[in-house]
PDB file of N, CA and C in Angstrom:
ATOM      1  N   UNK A   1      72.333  88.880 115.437  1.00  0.00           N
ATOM      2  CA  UNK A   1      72.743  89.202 114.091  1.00  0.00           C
ATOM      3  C   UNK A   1      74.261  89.277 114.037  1.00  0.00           C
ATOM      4  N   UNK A   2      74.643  89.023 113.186  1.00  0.00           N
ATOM      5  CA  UNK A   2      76.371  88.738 112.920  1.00  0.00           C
ATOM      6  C   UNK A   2      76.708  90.206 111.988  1.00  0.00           C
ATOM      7  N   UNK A   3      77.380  90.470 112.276  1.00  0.00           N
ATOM      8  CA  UNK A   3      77.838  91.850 111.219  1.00  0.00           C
ATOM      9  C   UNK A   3      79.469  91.598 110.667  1.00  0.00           C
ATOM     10  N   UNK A   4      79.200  92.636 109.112  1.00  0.00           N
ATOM     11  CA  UNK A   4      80.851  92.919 109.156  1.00  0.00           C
ATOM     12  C   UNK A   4      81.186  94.462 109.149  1.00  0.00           C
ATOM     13  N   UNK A   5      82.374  94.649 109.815  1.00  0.00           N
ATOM     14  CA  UNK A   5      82.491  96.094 109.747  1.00  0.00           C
ATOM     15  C   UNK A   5      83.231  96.468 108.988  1.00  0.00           C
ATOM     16  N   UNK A   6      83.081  97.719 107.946  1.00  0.00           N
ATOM     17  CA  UNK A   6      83.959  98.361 107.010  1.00  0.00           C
ATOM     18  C   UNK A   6      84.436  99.891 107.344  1.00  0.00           C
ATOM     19  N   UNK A   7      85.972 100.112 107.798  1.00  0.00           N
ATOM     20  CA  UNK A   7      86.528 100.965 108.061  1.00  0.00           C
ATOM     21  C   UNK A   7      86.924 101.922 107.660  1.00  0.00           C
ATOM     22  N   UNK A   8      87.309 103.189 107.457  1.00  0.00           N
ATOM     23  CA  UNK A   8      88.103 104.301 106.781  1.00  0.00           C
ATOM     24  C   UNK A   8      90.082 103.567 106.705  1.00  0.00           C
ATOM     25  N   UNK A   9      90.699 103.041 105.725  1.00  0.00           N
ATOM     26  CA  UNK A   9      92.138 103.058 106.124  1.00  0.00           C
ATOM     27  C   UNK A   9      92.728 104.023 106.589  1.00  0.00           C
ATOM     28  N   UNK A  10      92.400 105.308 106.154  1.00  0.00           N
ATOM     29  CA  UNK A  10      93.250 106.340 106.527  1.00  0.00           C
ATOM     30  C   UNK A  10      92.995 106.815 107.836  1.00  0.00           C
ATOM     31  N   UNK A  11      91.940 106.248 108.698  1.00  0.00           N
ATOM     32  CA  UNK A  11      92.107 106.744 109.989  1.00  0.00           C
ATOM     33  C   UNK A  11      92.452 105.620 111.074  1.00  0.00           C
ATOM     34  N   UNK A  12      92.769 104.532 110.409  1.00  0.00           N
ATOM     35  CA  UNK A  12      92.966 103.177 111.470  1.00  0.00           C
ATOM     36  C   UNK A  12      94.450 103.844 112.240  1.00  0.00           C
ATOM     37  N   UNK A  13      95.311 104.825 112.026  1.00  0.00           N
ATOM     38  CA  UNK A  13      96.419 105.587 112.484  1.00  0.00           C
ATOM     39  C   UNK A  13      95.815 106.070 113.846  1.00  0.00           C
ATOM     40  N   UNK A  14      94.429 106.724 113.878  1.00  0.00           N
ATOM     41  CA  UNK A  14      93.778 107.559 114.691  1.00  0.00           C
ATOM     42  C   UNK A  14      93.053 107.017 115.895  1.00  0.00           C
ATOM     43  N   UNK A  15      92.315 105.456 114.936  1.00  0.00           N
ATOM     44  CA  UNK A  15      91.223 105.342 115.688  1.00  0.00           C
ATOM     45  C   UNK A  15      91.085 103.917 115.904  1.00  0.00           C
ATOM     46  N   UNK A  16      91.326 102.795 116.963  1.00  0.00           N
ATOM     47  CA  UNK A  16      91.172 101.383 117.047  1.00  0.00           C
ATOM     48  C   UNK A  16      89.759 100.661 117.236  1.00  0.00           C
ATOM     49  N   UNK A  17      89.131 101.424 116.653  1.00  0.00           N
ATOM     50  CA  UNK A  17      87.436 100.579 116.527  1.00  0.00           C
ATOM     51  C   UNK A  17      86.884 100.872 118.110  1.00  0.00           C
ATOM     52  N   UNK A  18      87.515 100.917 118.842  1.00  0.00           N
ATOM     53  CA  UNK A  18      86.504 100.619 120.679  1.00  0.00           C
ATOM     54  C   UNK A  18      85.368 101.244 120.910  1.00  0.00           C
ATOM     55  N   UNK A  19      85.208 102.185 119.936  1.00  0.00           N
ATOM     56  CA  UNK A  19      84.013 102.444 119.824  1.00  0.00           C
ATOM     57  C   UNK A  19      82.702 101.718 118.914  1.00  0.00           C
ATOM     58  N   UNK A  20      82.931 101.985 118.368  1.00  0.00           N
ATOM     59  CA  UNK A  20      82.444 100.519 116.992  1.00  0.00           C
ATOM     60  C   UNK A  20      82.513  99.046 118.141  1.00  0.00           C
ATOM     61  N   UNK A  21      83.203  98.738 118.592  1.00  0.00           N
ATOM     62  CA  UNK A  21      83.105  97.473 119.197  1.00  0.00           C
ATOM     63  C   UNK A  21      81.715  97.695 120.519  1.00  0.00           C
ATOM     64  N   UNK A  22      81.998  98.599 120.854  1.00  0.00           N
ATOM     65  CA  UNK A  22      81.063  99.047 122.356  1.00  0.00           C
ATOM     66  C   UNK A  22      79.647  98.703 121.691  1.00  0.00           C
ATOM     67  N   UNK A  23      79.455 100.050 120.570  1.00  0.00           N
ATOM     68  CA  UNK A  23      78.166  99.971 119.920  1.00  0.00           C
ATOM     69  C   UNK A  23      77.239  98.593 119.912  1.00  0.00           C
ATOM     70  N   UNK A  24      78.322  98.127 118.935  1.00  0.00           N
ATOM     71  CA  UNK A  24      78.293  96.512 118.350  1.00  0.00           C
ATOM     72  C   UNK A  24      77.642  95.562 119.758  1.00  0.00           C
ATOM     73  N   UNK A  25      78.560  95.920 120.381  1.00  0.00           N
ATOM     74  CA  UNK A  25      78.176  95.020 121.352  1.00  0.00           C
ATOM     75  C   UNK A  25      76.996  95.437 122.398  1.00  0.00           C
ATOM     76  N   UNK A  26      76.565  96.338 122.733  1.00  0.00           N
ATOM     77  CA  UNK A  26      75.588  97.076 123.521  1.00  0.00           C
ATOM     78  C   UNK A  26      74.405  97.214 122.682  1.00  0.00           C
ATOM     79  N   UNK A  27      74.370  96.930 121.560  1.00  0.00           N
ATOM     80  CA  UNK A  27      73.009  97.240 120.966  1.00  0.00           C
ATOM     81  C   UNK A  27      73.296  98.630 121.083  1.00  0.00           C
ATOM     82  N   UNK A  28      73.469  99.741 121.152  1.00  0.00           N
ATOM     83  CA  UNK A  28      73.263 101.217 120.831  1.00  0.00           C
ATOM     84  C   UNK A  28      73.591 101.803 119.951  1.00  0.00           C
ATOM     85  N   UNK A  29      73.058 103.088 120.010  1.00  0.00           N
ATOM     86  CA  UNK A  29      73.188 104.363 118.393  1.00  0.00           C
ATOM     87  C   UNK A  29      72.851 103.231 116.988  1.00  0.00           C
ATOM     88  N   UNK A  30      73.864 102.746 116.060  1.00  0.00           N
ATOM     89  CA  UNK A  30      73.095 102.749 115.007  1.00  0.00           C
ATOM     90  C   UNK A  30      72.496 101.174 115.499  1.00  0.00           C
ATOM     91  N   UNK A  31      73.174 100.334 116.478  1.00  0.00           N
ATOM     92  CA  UNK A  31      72.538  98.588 116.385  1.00  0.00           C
ATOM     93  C   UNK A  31      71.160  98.847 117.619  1.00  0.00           C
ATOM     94  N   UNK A  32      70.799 100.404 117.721  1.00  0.00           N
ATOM     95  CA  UNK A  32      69.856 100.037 118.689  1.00  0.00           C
ATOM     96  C   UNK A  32      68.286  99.380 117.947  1.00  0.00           C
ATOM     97  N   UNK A  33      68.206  99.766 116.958  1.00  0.00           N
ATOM     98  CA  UNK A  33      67.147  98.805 116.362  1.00  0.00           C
ATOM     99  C   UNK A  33      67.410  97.231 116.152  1.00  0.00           C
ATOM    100  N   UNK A  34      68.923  96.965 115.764  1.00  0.00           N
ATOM    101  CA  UNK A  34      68.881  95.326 115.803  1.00  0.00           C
ATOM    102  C   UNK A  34      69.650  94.826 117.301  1.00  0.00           C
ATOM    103  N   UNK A  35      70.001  95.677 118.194  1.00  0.00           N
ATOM    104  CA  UNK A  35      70.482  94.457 119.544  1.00  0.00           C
ATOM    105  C   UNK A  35      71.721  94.789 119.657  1.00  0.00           C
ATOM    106  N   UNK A  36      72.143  94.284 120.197  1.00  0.00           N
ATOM    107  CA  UNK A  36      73.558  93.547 120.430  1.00  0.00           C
ATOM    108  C   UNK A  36      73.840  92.834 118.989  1.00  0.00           C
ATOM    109  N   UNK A  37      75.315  92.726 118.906  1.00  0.00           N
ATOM    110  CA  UNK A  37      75.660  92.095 117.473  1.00  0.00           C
ATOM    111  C   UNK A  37      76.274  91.417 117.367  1.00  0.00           C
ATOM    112  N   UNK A  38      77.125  90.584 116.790  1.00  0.00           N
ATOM    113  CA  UNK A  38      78.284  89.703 116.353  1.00  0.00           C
ATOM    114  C   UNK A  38      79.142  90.252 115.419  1.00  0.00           C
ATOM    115  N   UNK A  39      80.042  91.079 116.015  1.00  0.00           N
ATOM    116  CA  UNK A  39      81.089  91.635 114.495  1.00  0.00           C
ATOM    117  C   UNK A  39      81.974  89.928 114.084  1.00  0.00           C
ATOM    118  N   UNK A  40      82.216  89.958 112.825  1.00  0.00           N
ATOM    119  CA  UNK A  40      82.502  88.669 112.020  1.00  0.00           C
ATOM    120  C   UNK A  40      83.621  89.114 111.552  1.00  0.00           C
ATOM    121  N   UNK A  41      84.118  90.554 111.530  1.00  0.00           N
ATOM    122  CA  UNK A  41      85.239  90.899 110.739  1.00  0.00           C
ATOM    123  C   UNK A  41      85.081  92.352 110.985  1.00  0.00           C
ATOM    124  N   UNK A  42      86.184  93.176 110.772  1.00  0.00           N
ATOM    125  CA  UNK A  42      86.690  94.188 111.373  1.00  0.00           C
ATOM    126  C   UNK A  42      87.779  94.834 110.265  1.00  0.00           C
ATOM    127  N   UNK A  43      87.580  95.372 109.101  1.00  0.00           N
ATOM    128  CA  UNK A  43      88.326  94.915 107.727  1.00  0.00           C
ATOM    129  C   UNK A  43      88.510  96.650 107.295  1.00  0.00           C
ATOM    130  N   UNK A  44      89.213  97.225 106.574  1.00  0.00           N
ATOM    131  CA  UNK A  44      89.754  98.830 106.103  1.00  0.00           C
ATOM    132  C   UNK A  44      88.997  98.429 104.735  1.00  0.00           C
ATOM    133  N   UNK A  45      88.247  99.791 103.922  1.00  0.00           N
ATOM    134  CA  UNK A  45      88.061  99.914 102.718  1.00  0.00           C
ATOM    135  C   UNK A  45      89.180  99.642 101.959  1.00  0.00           C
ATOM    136  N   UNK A  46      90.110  99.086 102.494  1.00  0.00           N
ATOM    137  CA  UNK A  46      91.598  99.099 101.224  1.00  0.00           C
ATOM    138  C   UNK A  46      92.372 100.291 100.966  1.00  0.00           C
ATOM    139  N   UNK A  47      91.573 101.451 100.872  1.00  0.00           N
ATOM    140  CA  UNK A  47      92.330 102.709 101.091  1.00  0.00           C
ATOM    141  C   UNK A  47      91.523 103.176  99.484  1.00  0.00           C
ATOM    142  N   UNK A  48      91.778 104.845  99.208  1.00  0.00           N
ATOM    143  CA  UNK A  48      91.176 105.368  98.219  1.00  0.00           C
ATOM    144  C   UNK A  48      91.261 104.498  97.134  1.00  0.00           C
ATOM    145  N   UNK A  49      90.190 104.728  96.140  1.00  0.00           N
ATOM    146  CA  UNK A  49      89.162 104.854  96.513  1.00  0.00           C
ATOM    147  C   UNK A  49      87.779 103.745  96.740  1.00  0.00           C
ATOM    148  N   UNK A  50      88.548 102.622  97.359  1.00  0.00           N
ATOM    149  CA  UNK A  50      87.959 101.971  98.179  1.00  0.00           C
ATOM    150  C   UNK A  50      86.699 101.017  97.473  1.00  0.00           C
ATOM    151  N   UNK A  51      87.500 100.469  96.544  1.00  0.00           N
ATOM    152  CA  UNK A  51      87.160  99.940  95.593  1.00  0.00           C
ATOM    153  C   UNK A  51      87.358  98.205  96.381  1.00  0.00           C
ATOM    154  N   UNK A  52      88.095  98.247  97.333  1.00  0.00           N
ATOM    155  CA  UNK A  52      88.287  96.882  97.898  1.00  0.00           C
ATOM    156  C   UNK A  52      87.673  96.123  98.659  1.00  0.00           C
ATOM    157  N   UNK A  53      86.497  97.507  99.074  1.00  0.00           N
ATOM    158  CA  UNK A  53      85.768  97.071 100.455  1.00  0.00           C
ATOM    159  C   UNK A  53      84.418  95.985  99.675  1.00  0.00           C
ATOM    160  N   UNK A  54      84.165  96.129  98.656  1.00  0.00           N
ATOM    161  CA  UNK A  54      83.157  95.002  97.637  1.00  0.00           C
ATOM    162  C   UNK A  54      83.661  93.726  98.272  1.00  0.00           C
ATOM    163  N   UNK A  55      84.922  93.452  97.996  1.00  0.00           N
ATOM    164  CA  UNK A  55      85.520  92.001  97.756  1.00  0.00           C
ATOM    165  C   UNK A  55      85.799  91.445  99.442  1.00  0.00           C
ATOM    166  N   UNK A  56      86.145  92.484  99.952  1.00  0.00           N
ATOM    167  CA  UNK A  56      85.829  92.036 101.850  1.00  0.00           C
ATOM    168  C   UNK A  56      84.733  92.442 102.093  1.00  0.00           C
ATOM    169  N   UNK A  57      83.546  93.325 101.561  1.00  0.00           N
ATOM    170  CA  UNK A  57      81.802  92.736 101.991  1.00  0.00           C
ATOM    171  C   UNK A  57      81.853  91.355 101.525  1.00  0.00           C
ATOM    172  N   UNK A  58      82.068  91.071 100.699  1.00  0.00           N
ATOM    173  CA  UNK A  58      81.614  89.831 100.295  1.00  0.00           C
ATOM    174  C   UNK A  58      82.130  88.672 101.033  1.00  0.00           C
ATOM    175  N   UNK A  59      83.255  88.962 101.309  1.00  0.00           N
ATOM    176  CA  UNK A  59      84.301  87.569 102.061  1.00  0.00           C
ATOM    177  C   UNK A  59      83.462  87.876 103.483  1.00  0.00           C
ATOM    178  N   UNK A  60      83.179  88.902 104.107  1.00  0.00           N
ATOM    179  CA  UNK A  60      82.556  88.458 105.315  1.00  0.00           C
ATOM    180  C   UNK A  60      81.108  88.038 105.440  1.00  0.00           C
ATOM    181  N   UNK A  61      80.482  88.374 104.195  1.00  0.00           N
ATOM    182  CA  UNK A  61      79.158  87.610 104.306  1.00  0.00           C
ATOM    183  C   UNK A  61      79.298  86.183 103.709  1.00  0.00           C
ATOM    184  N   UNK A  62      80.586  85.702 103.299  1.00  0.00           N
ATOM    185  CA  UNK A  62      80.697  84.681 102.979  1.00  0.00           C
ATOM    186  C   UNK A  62      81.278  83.723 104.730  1.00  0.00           C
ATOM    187  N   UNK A  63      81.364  84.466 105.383  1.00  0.00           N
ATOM    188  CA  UNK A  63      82.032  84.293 107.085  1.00  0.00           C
ATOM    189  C   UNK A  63      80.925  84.415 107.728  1.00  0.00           C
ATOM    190  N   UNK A  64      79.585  84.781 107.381  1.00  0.00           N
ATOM    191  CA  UNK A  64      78.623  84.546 107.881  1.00  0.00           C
ATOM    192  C   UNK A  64      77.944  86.400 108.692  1.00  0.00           C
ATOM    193  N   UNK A  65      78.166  87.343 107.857  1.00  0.00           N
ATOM    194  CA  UNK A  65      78.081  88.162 108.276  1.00  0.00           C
ATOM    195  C   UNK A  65      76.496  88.342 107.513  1.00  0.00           C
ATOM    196  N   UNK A  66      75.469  89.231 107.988  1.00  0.00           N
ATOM    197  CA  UNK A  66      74.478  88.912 107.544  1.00  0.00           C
ATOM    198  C   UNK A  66      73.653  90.508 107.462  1.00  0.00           C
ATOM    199  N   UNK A  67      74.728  91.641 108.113  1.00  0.00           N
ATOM    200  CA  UNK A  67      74.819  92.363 107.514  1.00  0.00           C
ATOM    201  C   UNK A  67      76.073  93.251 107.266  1.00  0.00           C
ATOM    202  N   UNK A  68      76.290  94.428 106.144  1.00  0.00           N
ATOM    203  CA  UNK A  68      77.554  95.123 106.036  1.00  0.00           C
ATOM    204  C   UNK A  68      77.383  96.311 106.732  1.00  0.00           C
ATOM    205  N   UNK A  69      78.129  96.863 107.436  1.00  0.00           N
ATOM    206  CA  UNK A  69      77.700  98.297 108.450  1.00  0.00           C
ATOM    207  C   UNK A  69      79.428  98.787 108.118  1.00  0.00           C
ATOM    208  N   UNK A  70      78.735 100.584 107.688  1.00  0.00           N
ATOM    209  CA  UNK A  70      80.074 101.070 107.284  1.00  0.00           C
ATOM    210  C   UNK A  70      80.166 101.955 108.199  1.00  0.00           C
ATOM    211  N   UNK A  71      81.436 101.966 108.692  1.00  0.00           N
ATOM    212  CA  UNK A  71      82.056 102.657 110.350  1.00  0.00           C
ATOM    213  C   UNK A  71      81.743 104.200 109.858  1.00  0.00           C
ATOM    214  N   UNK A  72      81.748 105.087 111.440  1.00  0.00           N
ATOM    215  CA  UNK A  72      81.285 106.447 110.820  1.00  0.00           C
ATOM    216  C   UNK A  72      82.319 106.929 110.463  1.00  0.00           C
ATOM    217  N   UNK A  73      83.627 106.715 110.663  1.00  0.00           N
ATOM    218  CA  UNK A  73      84.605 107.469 109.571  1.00  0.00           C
ATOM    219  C   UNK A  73      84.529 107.481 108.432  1.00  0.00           C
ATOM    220  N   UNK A  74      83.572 106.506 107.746  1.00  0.00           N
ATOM    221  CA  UNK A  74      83.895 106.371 106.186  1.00  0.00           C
ATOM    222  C   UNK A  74      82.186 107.695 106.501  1.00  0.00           C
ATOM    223  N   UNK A  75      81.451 107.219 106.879  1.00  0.00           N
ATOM    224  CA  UNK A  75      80.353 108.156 106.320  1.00  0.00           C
ATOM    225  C   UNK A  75      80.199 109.450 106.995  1.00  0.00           C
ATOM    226  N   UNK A  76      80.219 109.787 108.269  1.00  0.00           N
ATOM    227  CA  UNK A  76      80.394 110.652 108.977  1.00  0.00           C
ATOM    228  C   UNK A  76      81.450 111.463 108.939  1.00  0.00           C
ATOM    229  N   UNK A  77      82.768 110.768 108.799  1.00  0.00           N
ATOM    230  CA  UNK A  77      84.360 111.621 109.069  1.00  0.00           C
ATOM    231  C   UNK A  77      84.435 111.286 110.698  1.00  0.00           C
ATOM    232  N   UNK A  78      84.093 110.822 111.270  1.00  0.00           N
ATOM    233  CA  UNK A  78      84.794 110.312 112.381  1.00  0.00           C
ATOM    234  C   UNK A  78      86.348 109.485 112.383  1.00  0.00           C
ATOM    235  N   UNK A  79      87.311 110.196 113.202  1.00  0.00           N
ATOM    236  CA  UNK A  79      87.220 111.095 114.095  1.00  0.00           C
ATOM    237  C   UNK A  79      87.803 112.828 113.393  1.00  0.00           C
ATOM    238  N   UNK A  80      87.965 112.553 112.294  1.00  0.00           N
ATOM    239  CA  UNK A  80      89.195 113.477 111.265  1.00  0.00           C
ATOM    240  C   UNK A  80      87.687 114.833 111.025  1.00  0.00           C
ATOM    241  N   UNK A  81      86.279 114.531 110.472  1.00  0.00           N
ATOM    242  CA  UNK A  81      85.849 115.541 110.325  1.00  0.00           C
ATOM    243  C   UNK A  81      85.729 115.698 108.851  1.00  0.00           C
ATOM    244  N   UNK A  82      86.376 114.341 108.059  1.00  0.00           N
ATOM    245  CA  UNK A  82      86.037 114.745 107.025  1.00  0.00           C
ATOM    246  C   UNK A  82      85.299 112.970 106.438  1.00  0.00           C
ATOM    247  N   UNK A  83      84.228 113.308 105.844  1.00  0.00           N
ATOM    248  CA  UNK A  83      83.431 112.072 105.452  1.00  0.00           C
ATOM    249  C   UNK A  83      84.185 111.184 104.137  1.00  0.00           C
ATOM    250  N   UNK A  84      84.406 110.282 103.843  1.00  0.00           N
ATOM    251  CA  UNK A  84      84.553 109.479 102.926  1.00  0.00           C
ATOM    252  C   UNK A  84      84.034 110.314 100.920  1.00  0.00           C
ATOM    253  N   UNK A  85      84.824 110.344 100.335  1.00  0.00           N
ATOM    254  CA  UNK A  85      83.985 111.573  99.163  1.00  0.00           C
ATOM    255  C   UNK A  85      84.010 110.159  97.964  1.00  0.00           C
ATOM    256  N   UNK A  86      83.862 109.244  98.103  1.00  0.00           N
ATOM    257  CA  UNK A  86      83.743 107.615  97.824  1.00  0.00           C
ATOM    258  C   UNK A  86      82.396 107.257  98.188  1.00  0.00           C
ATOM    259  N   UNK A  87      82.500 107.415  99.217  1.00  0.00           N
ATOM    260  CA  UNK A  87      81.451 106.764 100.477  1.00  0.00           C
ATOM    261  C   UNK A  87      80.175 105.816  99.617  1.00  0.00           C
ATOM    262  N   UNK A  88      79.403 107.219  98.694  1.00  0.00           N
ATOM    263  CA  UNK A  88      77.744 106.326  97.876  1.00  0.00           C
ATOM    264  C   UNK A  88      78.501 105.625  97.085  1.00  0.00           C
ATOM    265  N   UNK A  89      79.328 105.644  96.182  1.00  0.00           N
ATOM    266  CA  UNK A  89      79.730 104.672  95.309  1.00  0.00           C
ATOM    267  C   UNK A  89      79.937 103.429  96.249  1.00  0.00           C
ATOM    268  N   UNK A  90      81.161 103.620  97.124  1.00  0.00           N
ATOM    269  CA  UNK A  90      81.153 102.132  97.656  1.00  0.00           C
ATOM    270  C   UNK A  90      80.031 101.708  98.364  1.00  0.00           C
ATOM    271  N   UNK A  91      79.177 102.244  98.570  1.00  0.00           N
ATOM    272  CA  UNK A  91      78.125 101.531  99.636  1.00  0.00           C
ATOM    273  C   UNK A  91      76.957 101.116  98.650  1.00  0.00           C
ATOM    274  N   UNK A  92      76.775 101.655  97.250  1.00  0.00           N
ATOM    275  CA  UNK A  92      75.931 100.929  96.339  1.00  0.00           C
ATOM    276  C   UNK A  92      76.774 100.052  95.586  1.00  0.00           C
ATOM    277  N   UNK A  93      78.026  99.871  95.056  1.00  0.00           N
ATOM    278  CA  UNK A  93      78.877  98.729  94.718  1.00  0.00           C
ATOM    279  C   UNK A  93      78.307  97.614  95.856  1.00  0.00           C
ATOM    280  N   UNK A  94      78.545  97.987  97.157  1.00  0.00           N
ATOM    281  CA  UNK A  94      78.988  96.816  98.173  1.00  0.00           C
ATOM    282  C   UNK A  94      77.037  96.324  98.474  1.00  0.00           C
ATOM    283  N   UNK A  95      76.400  97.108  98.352  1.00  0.00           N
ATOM    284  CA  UNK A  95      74.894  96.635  98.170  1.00  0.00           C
ATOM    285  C   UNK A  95      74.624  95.699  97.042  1.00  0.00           C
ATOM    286  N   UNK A  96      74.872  96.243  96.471  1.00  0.00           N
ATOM    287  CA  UNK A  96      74.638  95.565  94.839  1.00  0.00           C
ATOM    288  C   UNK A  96      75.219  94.009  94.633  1.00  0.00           C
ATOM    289  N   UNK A  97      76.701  94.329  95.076  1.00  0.00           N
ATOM    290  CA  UNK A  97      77.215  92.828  94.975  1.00  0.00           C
ATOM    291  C   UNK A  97      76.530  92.056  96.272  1.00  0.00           C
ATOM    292  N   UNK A  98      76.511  92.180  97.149  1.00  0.00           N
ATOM    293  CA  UNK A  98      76.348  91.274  98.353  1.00  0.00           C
ATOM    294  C   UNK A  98      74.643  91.156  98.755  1.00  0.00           C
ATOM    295  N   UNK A  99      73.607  91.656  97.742  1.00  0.00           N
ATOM    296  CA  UNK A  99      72.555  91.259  97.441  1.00  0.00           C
ATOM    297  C   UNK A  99      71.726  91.399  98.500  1.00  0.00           C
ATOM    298  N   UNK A 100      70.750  91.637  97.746  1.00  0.00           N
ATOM    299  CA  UNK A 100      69.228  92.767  98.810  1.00  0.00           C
ATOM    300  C   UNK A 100      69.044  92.036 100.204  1.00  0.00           C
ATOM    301  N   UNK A 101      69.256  90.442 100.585  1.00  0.00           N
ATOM    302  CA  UNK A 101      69.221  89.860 101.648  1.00  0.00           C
ATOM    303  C   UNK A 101      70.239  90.201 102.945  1.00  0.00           C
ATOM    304  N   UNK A 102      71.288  90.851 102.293  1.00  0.00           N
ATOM    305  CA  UNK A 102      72.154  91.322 103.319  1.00  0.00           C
ATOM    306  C   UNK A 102      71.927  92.730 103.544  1.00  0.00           C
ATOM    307  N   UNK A 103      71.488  93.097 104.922  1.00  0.00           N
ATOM    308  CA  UNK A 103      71.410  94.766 105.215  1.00  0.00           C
ATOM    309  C   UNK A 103      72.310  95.471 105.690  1.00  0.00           C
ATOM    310  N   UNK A 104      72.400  96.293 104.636  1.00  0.00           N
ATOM    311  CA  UNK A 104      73.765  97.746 104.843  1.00  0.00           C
ATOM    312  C   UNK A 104      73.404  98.268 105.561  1.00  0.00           C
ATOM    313  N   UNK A 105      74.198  99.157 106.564  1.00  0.00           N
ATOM    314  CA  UNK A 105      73.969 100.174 107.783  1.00  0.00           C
ATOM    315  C   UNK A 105      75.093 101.374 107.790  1.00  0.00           C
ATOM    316  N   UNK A 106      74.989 102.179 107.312  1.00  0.00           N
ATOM    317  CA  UNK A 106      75.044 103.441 107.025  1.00  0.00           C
ATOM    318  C   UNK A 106      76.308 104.418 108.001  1.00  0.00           C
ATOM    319  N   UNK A 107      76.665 103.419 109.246  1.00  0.00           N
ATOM    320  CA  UNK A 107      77.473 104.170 110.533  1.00  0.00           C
ATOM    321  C   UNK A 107      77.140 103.648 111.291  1.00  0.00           C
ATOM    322  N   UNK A 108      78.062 103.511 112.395  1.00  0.00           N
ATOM    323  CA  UNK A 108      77.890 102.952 114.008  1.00  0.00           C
ATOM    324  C   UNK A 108      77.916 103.584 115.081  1.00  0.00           C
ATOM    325  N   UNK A 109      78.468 104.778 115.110  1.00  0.00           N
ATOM    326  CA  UNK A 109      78.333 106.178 116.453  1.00  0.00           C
ATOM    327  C   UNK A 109      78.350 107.131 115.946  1.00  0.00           C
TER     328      UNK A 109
END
């Protein structure tokens, strides 16, 4: 499965994905039901309130991403502790546009 990943901007200061990449790639925590993965893109919500991350779901399922998986900083608060207060809006925007065939995933560690 090919994925795209959608980031918190405000913690890319904090945090360089290596975790998110490990996951991704090991099949574990949230890809242990689909495998091992293919990240396709590696992209920031744009920053509050993250109204941008629609238009890069879409450009990476247009790159062949086949599903959208939102990093646990945006849903969790990894590593800061505080969760995304955006978060359901963008993740039913970014559902909605990029259509029931592509599966959203909720966090990656």
């Amino acid at each position: 499965m090919k994925v795209g990943i959608i980031r918190c901007q405000q913690t890319e200061d904090m945090c360089p994905g290596t975790t998110d990449f490990a996951v991704a790639a090991n099949g574990t925590m949230a890809f242990k039901e689909t495998g091992p993965v293919e990240i396709v893109g590696f992209v920031s919500c744009g920053g509050c309130p993250g109204k941008r991350a629609i238009a890069r779901a879409k450009m990476m399922v247009a790159r062949g991403a086949e599903a959208i998986v939102f990093a646990s900083c945006i849903s969790k608060g990894n590593p800061i502790g505080y969760p995304c207060p955006h978060y359901e809006n963008m993740r039913d925007a970014t559902a909605k546009a990029v259509g029931p065939e592509i599966k959203i995933m909720e966090w990656t560690h």
